[in-house]
C-alpha atoms as a PDB file:
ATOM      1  CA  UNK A   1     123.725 145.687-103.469  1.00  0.00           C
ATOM      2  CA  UNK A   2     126.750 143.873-102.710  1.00  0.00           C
ATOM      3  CA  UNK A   3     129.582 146.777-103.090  1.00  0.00           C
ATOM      4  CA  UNK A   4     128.816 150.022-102.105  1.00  0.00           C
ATOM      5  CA  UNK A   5     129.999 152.262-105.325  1.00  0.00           C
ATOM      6  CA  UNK A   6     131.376 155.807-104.179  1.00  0.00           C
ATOM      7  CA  UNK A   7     131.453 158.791-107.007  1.00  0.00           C
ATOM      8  CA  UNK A   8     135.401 159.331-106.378  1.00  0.00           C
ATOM      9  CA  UNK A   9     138.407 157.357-104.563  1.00  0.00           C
ATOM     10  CA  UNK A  10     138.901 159.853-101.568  1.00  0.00           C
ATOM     11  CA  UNK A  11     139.569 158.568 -98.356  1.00  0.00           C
ATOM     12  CA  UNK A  12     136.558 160.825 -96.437  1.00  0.00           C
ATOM     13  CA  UNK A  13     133.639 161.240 -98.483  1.00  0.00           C
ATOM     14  CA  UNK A  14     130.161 162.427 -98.064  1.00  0.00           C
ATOM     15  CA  UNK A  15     126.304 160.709 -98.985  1.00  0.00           C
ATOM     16  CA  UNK A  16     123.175 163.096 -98.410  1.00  0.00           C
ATOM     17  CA  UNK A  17     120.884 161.153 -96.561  1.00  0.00           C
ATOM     18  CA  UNK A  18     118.394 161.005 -99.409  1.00  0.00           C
ATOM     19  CA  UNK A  19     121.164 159.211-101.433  1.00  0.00           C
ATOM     20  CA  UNK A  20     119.239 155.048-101.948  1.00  0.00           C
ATOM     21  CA  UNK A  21     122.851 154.203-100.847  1.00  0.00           C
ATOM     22  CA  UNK A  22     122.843 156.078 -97.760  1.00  0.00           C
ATOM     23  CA  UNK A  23     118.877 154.525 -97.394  1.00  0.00           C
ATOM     24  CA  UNK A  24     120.652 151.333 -98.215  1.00  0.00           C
ATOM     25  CA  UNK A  25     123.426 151.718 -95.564  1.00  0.00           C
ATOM     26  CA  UNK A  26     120.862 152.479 -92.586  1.00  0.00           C
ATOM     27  CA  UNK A  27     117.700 150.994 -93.357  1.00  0.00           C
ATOM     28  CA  UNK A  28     118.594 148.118 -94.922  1.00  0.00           C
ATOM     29  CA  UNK A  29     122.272 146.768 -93.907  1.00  0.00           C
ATOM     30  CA  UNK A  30     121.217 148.307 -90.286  1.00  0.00           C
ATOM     31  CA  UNK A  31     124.803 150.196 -90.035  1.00  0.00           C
ATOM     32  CA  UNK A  32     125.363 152.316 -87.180  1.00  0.00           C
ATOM     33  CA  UNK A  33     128.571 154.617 -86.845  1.00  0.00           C
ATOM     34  CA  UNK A  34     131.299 152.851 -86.968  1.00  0.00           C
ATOM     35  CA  UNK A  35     130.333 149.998 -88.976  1.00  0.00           C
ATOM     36  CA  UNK A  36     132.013 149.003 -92.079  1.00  0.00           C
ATOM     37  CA  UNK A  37     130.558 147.460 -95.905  1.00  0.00           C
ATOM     38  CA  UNK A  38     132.397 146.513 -99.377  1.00  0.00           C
ATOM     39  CA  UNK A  39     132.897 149.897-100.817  1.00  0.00           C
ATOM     40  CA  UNK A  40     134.910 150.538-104.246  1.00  0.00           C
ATOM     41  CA  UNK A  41     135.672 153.389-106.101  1.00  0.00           C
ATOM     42  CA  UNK A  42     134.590 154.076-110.358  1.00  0.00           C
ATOM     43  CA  UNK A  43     138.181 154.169-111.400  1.00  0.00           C
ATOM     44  CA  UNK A  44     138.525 150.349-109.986  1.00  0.00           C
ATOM     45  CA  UNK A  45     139.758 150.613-106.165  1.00  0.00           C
ATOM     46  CA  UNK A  46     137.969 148.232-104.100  1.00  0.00           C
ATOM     47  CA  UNK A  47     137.983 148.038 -99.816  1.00  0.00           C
ATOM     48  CA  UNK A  48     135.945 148.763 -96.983  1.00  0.00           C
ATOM     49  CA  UNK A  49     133.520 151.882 -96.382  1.00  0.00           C
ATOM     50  CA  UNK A  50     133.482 152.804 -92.780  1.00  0.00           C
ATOM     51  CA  UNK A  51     130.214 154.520 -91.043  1.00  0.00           C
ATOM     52  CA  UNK A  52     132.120 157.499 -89.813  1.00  0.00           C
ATOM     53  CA  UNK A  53     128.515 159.766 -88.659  1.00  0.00           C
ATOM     54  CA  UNK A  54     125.359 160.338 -89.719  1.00  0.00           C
ATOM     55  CA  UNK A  55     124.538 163.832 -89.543  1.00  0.00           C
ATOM     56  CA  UNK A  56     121.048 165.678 -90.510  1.00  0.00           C
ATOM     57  CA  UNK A  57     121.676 166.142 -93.667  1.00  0.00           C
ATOM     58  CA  UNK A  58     124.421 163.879 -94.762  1.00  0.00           C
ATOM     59  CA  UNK A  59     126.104 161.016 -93.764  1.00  0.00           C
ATOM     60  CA  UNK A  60     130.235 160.490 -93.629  1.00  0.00           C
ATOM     61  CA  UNK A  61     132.036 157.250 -95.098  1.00  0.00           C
ATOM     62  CA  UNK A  62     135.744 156.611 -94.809  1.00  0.00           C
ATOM     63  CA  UNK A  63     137.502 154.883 -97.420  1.00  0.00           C
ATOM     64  CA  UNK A  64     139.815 152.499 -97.022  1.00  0.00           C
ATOM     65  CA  UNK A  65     141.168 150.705-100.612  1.00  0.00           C
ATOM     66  CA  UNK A  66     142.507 147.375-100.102  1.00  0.00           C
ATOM     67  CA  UNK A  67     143.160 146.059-104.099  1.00  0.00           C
ATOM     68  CA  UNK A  68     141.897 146.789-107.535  1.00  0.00           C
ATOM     69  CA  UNK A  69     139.202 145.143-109.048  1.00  0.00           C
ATOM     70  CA  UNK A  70     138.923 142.688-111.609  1.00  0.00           C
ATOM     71  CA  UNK A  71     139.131 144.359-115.747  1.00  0.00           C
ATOM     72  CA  UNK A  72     136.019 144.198-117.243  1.00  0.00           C
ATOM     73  CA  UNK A  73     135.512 141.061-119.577  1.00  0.00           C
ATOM     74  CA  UNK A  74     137.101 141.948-123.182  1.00  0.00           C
ATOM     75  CA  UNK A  75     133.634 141.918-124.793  1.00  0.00           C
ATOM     76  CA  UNK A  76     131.929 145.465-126.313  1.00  0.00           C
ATOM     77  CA  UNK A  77     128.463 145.022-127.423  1.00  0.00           C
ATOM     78  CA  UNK A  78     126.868 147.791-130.562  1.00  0.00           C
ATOM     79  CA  UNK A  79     123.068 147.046-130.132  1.00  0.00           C
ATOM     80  CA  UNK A  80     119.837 148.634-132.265  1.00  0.00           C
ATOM     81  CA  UNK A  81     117.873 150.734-129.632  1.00  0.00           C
ATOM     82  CA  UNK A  82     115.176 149.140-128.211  1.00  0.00           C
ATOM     83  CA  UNK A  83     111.945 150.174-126.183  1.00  0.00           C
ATOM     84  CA  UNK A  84     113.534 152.389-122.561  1.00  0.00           C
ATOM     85  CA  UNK A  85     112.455 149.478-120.497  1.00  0.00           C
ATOM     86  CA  UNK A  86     114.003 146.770-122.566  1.00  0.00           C
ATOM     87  CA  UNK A  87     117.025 148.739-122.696  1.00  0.00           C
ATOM     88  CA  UNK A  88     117.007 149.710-119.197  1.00  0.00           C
ATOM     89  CA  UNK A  89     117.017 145.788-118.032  1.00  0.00           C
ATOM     90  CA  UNK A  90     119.578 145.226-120.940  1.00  0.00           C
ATOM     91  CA  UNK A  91     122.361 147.822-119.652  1.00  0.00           C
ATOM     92  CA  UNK A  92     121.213 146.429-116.028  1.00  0.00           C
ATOM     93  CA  UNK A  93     121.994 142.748-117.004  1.00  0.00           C
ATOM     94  CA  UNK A  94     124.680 143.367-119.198  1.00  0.00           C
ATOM     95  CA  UNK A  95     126.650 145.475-116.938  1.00  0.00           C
ATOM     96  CA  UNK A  96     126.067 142.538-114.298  1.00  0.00           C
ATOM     97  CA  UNK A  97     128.285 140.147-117.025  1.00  0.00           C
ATOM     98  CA  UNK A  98     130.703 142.571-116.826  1.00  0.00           C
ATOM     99  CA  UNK A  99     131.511 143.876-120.837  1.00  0.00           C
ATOM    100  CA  UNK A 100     133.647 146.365-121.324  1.00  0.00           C
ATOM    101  CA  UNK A 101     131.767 148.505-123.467  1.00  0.00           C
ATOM    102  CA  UNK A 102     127.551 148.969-125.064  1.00  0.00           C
ATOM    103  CA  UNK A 103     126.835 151.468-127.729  1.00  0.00           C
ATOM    104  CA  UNK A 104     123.618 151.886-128.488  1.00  0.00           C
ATOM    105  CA  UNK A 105     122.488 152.887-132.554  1.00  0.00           C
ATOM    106  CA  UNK A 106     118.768 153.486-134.110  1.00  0.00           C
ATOM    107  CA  UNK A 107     119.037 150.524-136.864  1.00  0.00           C
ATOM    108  CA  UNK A 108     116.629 151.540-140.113  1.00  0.00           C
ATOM    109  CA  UNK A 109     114.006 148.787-139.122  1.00  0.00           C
ATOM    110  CA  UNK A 110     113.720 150.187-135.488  1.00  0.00           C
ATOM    111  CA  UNK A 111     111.095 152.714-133.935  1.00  0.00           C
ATOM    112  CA  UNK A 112     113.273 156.181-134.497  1.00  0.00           C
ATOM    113  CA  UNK A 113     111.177 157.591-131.888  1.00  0.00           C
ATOM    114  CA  UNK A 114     113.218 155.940-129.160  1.00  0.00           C
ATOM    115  CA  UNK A 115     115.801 157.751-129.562  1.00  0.00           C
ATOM    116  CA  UNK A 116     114.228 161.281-128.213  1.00  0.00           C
ATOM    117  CA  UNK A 117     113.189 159.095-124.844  1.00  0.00           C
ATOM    118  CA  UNK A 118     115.177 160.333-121.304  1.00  0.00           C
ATOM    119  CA  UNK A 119     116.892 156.991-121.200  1.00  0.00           C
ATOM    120  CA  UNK A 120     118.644 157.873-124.247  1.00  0.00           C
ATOM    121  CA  UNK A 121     118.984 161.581-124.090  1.00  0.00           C
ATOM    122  CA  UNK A 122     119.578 162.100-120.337  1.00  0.00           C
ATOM    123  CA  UNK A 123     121.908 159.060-120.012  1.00  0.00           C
ATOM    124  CA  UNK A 124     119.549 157.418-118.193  1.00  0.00           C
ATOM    125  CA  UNK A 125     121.118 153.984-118.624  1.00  0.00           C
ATOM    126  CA  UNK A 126     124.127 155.433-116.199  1.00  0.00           C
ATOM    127  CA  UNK A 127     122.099 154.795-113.004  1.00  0.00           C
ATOM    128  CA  UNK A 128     121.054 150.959-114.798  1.00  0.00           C
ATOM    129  CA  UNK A 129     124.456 150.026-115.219  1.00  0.00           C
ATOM    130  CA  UNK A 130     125.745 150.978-111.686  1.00  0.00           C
ATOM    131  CA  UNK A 131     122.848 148.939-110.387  1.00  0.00           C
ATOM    132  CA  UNK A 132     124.002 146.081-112.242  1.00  0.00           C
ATOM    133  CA  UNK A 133     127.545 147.253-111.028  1.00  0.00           C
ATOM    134  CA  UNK A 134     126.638 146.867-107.438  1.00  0.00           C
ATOM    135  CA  UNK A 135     124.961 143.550-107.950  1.00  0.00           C
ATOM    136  CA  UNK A 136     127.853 142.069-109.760  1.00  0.00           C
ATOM    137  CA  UNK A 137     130.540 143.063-106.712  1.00  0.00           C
ATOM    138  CA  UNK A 138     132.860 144.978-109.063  1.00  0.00           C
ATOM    139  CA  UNK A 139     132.907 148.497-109.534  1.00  0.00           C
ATOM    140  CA  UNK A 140     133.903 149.061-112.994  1.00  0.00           C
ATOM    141  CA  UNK A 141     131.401 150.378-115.201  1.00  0.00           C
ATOM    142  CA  UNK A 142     130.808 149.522-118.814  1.00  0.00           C
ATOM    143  CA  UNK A 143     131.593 152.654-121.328  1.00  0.00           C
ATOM    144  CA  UNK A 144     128.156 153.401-123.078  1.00  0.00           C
ATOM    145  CA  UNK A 145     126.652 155.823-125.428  1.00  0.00           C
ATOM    146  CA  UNK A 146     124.144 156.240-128.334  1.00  0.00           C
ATOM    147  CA  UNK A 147     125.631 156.677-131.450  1.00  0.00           C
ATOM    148  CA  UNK A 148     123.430 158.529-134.313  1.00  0.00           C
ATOM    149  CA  UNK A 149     124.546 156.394-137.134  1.00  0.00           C
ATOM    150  CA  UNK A 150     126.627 152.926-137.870  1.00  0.00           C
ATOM    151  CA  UNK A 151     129.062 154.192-139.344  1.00  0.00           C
ATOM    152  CA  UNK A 152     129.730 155.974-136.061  1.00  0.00           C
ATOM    153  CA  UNK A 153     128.933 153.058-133.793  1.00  0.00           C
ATOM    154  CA  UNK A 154     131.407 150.875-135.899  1.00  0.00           C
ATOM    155  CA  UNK A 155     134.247 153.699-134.669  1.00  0.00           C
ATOM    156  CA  UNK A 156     132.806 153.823-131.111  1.00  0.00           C
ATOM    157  CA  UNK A 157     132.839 150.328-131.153  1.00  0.00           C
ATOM    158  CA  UNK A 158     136.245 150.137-132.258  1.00  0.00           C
ATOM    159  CA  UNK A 159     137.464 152.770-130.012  1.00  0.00           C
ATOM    160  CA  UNK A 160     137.933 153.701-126.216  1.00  0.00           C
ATOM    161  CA  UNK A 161     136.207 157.432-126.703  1.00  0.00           C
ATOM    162  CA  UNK A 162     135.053 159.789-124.101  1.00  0.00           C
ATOM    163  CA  UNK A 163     131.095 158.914-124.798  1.00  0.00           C
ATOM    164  CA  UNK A 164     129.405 159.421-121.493  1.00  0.00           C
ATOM    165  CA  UNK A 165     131.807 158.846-118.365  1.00  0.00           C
ATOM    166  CA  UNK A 166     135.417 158.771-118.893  1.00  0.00           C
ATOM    167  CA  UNK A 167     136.490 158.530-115.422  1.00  0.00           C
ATOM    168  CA  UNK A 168     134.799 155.379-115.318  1.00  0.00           C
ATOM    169  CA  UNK A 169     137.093 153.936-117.834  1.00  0.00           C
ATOM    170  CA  UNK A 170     139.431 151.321-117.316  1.00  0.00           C
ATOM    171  CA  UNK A 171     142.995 153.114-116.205  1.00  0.00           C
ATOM    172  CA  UNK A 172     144.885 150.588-118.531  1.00  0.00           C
ATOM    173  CA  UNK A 173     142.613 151.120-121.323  1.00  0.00           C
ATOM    174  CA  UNK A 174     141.911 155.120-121.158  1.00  0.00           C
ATOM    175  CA  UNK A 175     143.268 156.429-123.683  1.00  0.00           C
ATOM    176  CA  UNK A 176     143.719 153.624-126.206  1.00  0.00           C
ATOM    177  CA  UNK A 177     143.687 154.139-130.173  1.00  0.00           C
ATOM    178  CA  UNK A 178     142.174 152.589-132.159  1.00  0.00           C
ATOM    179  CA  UNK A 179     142.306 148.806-131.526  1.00  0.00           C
ATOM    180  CA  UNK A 180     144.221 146.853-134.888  1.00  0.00           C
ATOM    181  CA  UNK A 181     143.347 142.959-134.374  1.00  0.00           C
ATOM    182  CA  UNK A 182     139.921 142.159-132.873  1.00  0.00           C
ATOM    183  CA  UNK A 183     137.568 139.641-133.184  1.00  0.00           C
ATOM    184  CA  UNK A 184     134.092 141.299-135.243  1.00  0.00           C
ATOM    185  CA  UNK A 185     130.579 139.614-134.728  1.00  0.00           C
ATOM    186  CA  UNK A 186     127.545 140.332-136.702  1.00  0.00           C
ATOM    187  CA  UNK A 187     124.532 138.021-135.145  1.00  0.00           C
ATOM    188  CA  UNK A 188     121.795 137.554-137.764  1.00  0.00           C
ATOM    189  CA  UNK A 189     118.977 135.005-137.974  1.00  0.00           C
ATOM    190  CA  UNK A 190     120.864 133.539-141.362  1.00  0.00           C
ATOM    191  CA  UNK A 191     119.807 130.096-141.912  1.00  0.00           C
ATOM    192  CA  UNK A 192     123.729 130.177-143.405  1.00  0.00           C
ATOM    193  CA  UNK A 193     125.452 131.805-140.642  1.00  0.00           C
ATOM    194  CA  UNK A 194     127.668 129.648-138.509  1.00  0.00           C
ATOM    195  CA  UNK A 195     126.121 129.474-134.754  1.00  0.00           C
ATOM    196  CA  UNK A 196     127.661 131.739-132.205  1.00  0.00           C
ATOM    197  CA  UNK A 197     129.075 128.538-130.525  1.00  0.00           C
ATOM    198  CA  UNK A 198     131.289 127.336-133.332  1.00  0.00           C
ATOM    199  CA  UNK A 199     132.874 131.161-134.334  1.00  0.00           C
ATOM    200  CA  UNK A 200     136.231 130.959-133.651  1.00  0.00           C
ATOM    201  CA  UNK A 201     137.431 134.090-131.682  1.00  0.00           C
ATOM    202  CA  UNK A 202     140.480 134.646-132.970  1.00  0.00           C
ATOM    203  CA  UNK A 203     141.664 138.312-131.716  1.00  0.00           C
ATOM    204  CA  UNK A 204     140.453 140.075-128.477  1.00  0.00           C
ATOM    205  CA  UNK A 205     138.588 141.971-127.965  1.00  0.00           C
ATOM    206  CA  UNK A 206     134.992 140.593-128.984  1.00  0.00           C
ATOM    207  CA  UNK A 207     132.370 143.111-130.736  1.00  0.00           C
ATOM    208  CA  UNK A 208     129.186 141.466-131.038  1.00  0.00           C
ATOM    209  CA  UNK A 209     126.626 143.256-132.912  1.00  0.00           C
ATOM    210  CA  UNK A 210     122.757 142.386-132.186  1.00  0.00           C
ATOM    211  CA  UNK A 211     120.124 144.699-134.158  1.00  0.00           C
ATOM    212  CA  UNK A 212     116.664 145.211-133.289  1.00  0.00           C
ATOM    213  CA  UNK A 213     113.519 142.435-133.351  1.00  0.00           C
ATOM    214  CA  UNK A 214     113.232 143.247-136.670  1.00  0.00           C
ATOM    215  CA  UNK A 215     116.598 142.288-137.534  1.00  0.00           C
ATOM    216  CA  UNK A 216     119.353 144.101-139.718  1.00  0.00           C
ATOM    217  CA  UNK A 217     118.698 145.188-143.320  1.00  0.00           C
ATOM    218  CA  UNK A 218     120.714 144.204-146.428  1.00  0.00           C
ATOM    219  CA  UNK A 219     122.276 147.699-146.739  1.00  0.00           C
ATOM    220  CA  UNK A 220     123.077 147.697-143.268  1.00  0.00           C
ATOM    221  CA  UNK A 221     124.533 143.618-143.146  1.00  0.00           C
ATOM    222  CA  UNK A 222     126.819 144.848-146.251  1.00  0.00           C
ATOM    223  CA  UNK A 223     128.550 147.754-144.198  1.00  0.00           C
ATOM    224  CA  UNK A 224     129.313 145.450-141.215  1.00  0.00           C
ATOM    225  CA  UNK A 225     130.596 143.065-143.738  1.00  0.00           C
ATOM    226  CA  UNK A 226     132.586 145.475-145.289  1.00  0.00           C
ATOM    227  CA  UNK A 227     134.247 146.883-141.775  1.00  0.00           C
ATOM    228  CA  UNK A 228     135.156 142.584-141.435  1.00  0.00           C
ATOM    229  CA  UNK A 229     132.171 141.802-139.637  1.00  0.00           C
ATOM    230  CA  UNK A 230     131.573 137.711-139.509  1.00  0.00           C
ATOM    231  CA  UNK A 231     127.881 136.689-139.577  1.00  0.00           C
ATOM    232  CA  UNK A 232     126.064 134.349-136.642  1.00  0.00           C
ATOM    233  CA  UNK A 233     123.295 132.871-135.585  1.00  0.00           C
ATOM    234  CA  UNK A 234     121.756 131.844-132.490  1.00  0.00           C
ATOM    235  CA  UNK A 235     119.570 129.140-133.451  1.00  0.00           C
ATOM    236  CA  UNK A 236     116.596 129.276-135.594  1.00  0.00           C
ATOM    237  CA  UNK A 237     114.340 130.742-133.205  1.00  0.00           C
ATOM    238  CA  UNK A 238     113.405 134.730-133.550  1.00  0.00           C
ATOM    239  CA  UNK A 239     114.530 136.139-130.203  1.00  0.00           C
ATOM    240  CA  UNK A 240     114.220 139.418-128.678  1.00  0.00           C
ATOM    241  CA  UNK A 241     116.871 141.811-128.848  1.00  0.00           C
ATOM    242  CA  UNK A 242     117.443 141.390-124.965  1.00  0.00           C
ATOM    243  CA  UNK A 243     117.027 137.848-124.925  1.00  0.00           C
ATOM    244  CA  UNK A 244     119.628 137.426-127.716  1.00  0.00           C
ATOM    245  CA  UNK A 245     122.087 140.192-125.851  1.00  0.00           C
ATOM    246  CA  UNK A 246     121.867 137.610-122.799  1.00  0.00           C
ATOM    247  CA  UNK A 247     122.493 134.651-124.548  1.00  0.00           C
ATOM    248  CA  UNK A 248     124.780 135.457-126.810  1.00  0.00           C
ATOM    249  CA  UNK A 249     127.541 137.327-124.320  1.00  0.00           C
ATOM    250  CA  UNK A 250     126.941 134.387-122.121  1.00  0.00           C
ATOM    251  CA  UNK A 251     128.142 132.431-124.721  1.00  0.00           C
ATOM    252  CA  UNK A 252     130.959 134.370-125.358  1.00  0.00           C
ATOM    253  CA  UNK A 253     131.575 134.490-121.740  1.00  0.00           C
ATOM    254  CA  UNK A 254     131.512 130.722-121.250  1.00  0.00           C
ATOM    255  CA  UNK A 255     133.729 130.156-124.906  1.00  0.00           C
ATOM    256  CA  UNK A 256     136.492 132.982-123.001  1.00  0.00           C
ATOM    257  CA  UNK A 257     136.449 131.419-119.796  1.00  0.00           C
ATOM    258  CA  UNK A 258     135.176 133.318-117.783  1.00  0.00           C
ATOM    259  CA  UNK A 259     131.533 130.716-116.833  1.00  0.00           C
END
């Protein structure tokens, strides 16, 4: 954990002491009252969390904002549903990369069934991408949801809505219509398809579509080409879906700037 991420922006604020960031805070950073840790806020403040007591049932934490953080990287990722786990380490490791936005869809070669699972339904993926939050230093979370259909996930994807946590959504981009001039990437393994590396991304922001291990089917490719999707491939290697989530928005990344 290398920022503490508090639920609101207030300057006093409140842990119970079966909160893992209050077990954090004591057992393994070893703060007493009156020490301090990187601290930052959902809505972007970032600072210094001060030890104020420790009670019996609840600890105290003073908040003192000192900047804002970094945006999140201009990248929003529509993915097939996968396997919980997968996904789990997917939101985790995505999150860490910072993109702005992940929008989960049951593709018609996937497992339906994953769907119904509590990472899905119960917004699981929440606590998975404040992990990944914490571990990246910047407090900003990644909008995501589950859309039931691509057709929906194409307008999600396209679209700052209030999916799951809209207080965790960029101030400057709350709010935001529908988005006119983006870049739209649909990665296939098409022995045709231009690599990844040699797209040129013309408009920000970046949507990067990656289906399932099973790939995308015809019906489906000719609706993302229809909504301007522009095919890629990663190679000529099958990969899994998280292994081509990773390498693909670090290749993005890298081709932006930002590694």
């Amino acid at each position: 954990m290398n920022i503490l991420i508090l639920d609101s922006s207030s300057e006093t604020q409140f842990l119970s002491l079966k909160d893992r960031r209050t077990q954090h805070i004591i057992e393994v950073l070893k703060k007493e009252v009156g020490g301090r840790m990187r601290a930052g806020s959902l809505n972007g403040l970032v600072g210094w969390a001060i030890l104020e007591s420790i009670g019996n049932t609840e600890i105290e934490l003073r908040f003192v904002a000192e900047g804002t953080a970094p945006p999140l990287r201009p990248l929003r990722i529509l993915i097939g549903t996968v396997r919980p786990i997968q996904a789990a380490r997917i939101v985790k490791e995505l999150a860490i990369l910072g993109v702005e936005s992940i929008v989960f869809l049951p593709t018609e070669l996937g497992e339906k069934s994953y769907t119904q699972s509590h990472f899905y339904q119960q917004k699981e993926y929440l606590a998975y991408a404040r992990e990944g939050a914490e571990q990246s230093g910047n407090p900003r979370l990644p909008e995501i949801g589950l859309a039931w259909s691509l057709d929906r996930a194409l307008i999600k994807a396209e679209r700052f809505e209030s999916m799951d946590h809209t207080n965790t959504i960029n101030p400057e981009s709350a709010g935001e219509a529908k988005i006119n001039k983006c870049t739209k990437l649909l990665c296939h393994p098409d022995p045709d398809a231009k690599l990844l590396s040699e797209i040129i991304l013309s408009e920000l922001p970046v949507i990067l579509a990656i289906g399932t291990e099973r790939g995308w089917t015809k019906h489906e490719i000719d609706i993302f080409l229809n909504a301007g999707y522009i095919p890629c491939s990663l190679g000529d290697r099958i990969l899994k879906t998280e292994t081509a989530a990773f390498a693909a928005v670090s290749i993005l990344l890298s081709r932006l700037g930002y590694m």
